[in-house]
C-alpha atoms as a PDB file:
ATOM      1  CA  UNK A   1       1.089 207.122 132.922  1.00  0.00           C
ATOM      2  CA  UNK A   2       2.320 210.720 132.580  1.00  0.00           C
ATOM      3  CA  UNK A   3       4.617 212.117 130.714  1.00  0.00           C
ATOM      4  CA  UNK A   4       7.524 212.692 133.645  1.00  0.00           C
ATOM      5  CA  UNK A   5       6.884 208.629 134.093  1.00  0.00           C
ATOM      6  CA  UNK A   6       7.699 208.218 130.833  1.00  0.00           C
ATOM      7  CA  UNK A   7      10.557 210.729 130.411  1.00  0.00           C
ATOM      8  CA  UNK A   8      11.943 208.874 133.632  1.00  0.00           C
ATOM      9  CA  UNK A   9      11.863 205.709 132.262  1.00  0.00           C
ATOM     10  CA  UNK A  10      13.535 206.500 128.940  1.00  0.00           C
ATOM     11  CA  UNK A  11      16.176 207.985 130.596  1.00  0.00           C
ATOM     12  CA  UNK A  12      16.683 205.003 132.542  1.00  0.00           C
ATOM     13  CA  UNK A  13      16.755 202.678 129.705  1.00  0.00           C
ATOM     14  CA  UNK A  14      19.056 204.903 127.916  1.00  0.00           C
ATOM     15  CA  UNK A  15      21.250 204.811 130.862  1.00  0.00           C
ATOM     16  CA  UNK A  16      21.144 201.133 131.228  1.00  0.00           C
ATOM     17  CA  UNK A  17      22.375 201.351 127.837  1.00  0.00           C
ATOM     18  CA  UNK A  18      24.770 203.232 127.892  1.00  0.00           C
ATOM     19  CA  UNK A  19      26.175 201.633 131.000  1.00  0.00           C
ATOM     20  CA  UNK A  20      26.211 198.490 128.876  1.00  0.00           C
ATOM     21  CA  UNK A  21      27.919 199.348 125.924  1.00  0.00           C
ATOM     22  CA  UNK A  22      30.643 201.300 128.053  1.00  0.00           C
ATOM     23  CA  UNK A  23      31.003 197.942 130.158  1.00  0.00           C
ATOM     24  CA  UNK A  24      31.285 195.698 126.489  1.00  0.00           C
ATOM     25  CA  UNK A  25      33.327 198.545 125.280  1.00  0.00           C
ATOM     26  CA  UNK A  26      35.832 197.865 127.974  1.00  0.00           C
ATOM     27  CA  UNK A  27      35.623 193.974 127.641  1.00  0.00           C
ATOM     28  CA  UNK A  28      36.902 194.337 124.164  1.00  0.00           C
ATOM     29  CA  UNK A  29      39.535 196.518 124.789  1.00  0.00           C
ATOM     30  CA  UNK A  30      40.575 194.703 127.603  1.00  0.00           C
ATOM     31  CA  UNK A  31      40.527 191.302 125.030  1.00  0.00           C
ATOM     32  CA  UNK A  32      42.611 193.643 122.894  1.00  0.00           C
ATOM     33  CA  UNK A  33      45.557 193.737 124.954  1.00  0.00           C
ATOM     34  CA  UNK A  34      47.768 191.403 124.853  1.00  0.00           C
ATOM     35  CA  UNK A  35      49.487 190.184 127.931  1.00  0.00           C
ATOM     36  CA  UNK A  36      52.927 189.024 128.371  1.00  0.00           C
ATOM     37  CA  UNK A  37      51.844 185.646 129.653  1.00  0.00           C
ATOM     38  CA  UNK A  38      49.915 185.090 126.478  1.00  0.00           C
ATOM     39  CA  UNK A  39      53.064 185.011 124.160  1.00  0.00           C
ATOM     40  CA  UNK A  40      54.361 182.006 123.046  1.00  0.00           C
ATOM     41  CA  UNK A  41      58.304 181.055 124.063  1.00  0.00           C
ATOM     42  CA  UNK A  42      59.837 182.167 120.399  1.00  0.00           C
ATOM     43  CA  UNK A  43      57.732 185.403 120.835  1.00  0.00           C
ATOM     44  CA  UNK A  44      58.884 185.469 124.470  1.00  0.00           C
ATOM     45  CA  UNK A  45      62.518 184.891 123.715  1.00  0.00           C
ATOM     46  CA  UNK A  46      62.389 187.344 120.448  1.00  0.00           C
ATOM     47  CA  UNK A  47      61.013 190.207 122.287  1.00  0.00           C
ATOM     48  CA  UNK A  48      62.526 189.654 125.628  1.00  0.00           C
ATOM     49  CA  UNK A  49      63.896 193.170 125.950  1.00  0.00           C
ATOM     50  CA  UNK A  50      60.311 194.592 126.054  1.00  0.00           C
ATOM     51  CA  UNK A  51      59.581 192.294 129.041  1.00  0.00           C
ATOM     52  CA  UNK A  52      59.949 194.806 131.701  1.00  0.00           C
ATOM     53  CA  UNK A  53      57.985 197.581 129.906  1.00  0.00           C
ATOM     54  CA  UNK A  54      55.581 195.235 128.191  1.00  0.00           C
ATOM     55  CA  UNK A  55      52.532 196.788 130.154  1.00  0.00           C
ATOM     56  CA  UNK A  56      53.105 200.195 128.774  1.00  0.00           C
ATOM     57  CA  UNK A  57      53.656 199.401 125.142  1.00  0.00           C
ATOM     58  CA  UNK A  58      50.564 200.720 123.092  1.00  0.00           C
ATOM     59  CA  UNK A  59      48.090 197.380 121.770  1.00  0.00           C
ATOM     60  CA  UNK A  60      49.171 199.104 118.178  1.00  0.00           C
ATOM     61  CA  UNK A  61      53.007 198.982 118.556  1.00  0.00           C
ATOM     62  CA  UNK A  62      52.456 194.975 120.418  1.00  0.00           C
ATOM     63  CA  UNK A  63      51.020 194.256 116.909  1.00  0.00           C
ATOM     64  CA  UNK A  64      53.555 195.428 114.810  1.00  0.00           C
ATOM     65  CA  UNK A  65      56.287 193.341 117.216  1.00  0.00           C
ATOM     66  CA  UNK A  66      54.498 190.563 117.141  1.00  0.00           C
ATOM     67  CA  UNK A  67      53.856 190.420 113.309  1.00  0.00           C
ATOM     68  CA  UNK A  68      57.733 191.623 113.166  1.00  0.00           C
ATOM     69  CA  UNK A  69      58.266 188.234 114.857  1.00  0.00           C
ATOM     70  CA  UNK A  70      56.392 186.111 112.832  1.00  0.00           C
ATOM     71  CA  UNK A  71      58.067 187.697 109.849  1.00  0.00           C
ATOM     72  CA  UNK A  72      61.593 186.734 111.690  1.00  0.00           C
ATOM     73  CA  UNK A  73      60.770 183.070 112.101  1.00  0.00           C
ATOM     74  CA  UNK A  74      59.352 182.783 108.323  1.00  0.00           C
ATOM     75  CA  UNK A  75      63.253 184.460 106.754  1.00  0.00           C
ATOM     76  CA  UNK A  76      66.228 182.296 105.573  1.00  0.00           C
ATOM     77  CA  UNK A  77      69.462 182.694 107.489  1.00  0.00           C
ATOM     78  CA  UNK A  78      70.712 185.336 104.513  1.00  0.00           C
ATOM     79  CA  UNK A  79      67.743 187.213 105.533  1.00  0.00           C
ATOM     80  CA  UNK A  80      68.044 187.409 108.638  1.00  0.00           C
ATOM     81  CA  UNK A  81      71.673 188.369 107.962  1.00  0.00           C
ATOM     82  CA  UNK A  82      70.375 191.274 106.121  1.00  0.00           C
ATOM     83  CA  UNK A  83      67.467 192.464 108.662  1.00  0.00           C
ATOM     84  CA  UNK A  84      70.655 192.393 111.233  1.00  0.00           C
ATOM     85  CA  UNK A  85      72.666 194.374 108.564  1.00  0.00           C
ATOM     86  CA  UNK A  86      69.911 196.820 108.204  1.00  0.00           C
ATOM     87  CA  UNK A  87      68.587 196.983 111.748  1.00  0.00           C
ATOM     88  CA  UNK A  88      72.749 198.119 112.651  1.00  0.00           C
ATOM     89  CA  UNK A  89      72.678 200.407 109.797  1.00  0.00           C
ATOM     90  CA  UNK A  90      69.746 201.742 111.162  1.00  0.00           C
ATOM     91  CA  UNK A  91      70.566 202.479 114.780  1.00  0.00           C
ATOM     92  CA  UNK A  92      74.051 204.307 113.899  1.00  0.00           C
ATOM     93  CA  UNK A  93      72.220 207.318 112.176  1.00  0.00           C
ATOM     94  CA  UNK A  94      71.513 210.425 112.955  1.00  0.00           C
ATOM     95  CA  UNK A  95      67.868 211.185 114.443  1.00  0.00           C
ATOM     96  CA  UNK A  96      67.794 213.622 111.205  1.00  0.00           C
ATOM     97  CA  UNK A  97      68.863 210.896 108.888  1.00  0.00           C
ATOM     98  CA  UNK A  98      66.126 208.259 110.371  1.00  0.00           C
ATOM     99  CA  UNK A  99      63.202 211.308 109.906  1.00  0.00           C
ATOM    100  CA  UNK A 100      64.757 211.860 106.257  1.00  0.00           C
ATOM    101  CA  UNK A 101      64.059 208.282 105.743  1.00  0.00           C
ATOM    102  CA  UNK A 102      60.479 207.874 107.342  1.00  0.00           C
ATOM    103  CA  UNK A 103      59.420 211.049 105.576  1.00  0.00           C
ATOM    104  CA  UNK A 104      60.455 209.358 102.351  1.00  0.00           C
ATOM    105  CA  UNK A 105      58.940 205.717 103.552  1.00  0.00           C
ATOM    106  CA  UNK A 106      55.850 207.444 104.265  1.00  0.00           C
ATOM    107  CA  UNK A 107      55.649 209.410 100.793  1.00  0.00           C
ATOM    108  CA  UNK A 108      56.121 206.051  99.148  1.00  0.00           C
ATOM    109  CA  UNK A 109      52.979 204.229 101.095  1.00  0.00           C
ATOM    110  CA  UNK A 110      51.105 207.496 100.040  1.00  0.00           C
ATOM    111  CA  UNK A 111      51.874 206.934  95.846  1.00  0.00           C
ATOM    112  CA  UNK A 112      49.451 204.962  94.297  1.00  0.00           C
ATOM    113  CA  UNK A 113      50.291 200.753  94.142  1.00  0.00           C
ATOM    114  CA  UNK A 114      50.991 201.204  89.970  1.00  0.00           C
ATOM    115  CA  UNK A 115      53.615 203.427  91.403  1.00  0.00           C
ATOM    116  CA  UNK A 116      55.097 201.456  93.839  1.00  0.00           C
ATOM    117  CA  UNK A 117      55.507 198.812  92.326  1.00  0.00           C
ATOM    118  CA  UNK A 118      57.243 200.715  89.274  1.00  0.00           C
ATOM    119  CA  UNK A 119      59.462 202.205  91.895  1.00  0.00           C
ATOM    120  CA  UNK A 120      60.348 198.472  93.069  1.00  0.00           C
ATOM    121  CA  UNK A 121      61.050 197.339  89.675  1.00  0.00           C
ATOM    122  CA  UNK A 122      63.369 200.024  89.189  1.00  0.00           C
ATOM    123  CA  UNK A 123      64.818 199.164  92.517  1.00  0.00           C
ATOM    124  CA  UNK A 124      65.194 195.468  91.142  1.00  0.00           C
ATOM    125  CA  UNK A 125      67.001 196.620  88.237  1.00  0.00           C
ATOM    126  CA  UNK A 126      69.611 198.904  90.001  1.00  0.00           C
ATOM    127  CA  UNK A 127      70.376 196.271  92.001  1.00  0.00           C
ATOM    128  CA  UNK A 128      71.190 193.871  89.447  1.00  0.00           C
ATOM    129  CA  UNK A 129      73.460 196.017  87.794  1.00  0.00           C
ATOM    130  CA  UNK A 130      77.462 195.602  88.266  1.00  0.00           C
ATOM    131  CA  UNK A 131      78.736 196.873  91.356  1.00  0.00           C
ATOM    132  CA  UNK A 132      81.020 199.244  89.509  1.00  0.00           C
ATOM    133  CA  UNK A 133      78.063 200.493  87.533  1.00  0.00           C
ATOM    134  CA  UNK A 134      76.098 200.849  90.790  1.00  0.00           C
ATOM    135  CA  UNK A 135      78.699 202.813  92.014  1.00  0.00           C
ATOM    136  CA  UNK A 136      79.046 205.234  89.425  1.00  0.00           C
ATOM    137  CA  UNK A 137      75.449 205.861  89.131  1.00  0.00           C
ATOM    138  CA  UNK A 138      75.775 206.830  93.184  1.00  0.00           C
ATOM    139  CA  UNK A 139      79.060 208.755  92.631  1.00  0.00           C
ATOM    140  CA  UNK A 140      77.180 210.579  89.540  1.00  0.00           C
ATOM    141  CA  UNK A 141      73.869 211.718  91.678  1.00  0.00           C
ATOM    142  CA  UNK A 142      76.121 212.698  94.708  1.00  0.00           C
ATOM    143  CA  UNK A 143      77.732 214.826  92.511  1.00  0.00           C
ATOM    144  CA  UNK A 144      74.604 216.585  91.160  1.00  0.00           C
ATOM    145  CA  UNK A 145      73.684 219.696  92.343  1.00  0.00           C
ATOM    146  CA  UNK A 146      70.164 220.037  94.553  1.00  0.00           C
ATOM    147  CA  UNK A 147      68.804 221.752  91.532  1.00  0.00           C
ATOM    148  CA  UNK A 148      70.244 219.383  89.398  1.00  0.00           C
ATOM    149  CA  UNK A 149      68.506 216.187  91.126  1.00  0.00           C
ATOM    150  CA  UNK A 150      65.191 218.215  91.158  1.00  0.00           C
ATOM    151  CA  UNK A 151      65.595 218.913  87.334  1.00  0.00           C
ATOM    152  CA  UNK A 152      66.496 215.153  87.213  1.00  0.00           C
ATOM    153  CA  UNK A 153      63.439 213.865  89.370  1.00  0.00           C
ATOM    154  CA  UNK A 154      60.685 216.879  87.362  1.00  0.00           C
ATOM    155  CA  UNK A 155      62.080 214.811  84.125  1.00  0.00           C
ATOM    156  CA  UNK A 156      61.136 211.572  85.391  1.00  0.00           C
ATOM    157  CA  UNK A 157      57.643 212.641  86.240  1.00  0.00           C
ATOM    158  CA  UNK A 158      57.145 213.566  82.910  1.00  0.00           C
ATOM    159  CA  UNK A 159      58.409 210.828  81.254  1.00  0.00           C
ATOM    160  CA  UNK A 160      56.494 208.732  83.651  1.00  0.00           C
ATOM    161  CA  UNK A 161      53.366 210.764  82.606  1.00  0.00           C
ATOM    162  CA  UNK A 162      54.214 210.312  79.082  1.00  0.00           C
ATOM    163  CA  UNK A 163      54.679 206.715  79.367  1.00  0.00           C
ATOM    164  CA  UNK A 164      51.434 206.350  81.020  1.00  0.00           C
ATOM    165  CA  UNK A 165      49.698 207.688  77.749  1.00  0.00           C
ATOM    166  CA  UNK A 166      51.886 205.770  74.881  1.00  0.00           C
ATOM    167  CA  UNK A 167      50.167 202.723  73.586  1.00  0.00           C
ATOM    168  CA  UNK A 168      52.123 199.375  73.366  1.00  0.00           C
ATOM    169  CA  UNK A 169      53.598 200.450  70.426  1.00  0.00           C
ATOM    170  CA  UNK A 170      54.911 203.102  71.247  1.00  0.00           C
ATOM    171  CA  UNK A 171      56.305 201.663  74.355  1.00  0.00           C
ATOM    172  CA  UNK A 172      57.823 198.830  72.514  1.00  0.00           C
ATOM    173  CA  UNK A 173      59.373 201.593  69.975  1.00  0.00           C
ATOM    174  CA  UNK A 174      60.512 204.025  72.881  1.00  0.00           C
ATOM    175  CA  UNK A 175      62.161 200.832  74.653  1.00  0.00           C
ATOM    176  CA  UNK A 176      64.076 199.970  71.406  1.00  0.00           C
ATOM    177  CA  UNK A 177      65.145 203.437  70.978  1.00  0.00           C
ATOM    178  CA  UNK A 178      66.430 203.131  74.411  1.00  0.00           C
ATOM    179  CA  UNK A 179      68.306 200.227  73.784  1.00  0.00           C
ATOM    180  CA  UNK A 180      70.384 201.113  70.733  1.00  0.00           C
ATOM    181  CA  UNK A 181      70.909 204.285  72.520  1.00  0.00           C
ATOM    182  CA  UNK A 182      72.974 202.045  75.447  1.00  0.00           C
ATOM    183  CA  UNK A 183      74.206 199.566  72.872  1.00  0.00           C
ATOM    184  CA  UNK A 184      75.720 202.793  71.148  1.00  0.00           C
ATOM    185  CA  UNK A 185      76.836 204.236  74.387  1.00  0.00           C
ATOM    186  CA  UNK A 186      78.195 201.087  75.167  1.00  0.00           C
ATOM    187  CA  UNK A 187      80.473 200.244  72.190  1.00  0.00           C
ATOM    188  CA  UNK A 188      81.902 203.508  72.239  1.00  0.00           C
ATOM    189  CA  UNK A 189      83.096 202.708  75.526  1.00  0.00           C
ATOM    190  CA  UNK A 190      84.423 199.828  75.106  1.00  0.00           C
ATOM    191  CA  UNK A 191      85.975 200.928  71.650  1.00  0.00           C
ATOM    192  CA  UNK A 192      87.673 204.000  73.626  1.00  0.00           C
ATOM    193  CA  UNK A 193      89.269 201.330  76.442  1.00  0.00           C
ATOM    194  CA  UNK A 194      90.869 199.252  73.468  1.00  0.00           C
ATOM    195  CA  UNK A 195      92.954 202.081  72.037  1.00  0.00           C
END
C-alpha cells in the first residue's frame, strides 16, 4: 500500500471522526436544552411569563430560573414576602443604581469565603441592632464625606489585616477593650439623658 493510500485513509478516519464527535456534540447540547413541555406545572405556572419567549432564553439563564423556582417553593410565606419586597425594590431603580449594586455583588463573590462570611456576620449584627440605632448608623455614613467613607473603609482593611495576625489572646483582649469602650460610651449617654 502506498503512502497516498495511506494518507487517504487517515484522512478519512479522521473525518469520520470528526463527523462523529460534531454529531454527539450536538446530541448533548440538544439534551441540554430544556424545553417548555419538559417543565413541571409549579415550574410552568411560576415562570409563565417566559412562555412565549421560552425558545430564545439562553440554556444558562433557564438554569438559574429554574433553580430560582425551586428556591421559591422551598421559602416560608415571610420569605416569600421578603423576595416580593425585594424583587419591587428592585425593579423601581435606576439602571445606574441596579449596575452600582451588581458591581458590588460581583466584588463580594470575588473576596475570599473567610471574607464573606465575616462580611455576613457583620451584616447579622447590624441587623439585630435597634432600629433607631440602625438608623443613626445610616444617617451617620450618609453624612460622611466620599473621602471620609474611603478613610473609613482603608481603616477597616487594616484592622481586618491586623486582626488576621493577633493570636486568641489578643483577640479576646482587643474584644474586651472594645466592650468597655461601648459600655463607657454607653453610660455616658444614658447619664447625659437623665439630667
Amino acid at each position: 500500500m502506498s503512502n497516498n493510500s495511506l494518507f487517504k485513509i487517515l484522512l478519512l478516519s479522521l473525518s469520520m471522526l470528526f463527523s462523529f464527535a460534531v454529531q454527539a456534540e450536538n446530541k448533548s447540547i440538544a439534551a441540554e436544552t430544556t424545553r417548555w413541555n419538559q417543565l413541571n406545572n409549579s415550574e410552568k405556572k411560576l415562570l409563565k411569563r417566559f412562555e412565549k419567549n421560552w425558545g430564545e432564553i439562553p440554556q444558562e439563564r433557564k438554569s438559574r430560573l429554574r433553580k430560582g423556582v425551586k428556591r421559591w417553593q422551598t421559602m416560608s410565606s415571610d420569605e416569600r414576602q421578603l423576595a416580593k419586597k425585594r424583587l419591587k425594590r428592585w425593579k423601581n431603580m435606576s439602571p445606574e443604581q441596579r449596575k452600582r449594586i451588581r458591581s458590588r455583588f460581583q466584588k463580594f463573590r470575588a473576596l475570599p469565603e473567610s471574607e464573606r462570611q465575616q462580611i455576613r456576620q457583620q451584616r447579622q449584627w447590624f441587623e439585630k441592632l435597634p432600629p433607631e440605632r440602625r438608623h443613626k448608623l445610616r444617617q451617620r455614613w450618609k453624612n460622611m464625606t466620599a473621602q471620609q467613607r474611603q478613610d473609613f473603609r482603608q481603616k477597616m482593611v487594616q484592622r481586618r489585616a491586623k486582626w488576621r495576625t493577633m493570636s486568641p489572646n489578643e483577640r479576646r483582649s482587643t474584644r474586651e477593650k472594645i466592650r468597655q469602650r461601648f459600655d463607657s460610651h454607653r453610660n455616658q449617654r444614658r447619664e447625659h439623658f437623665r439630667r
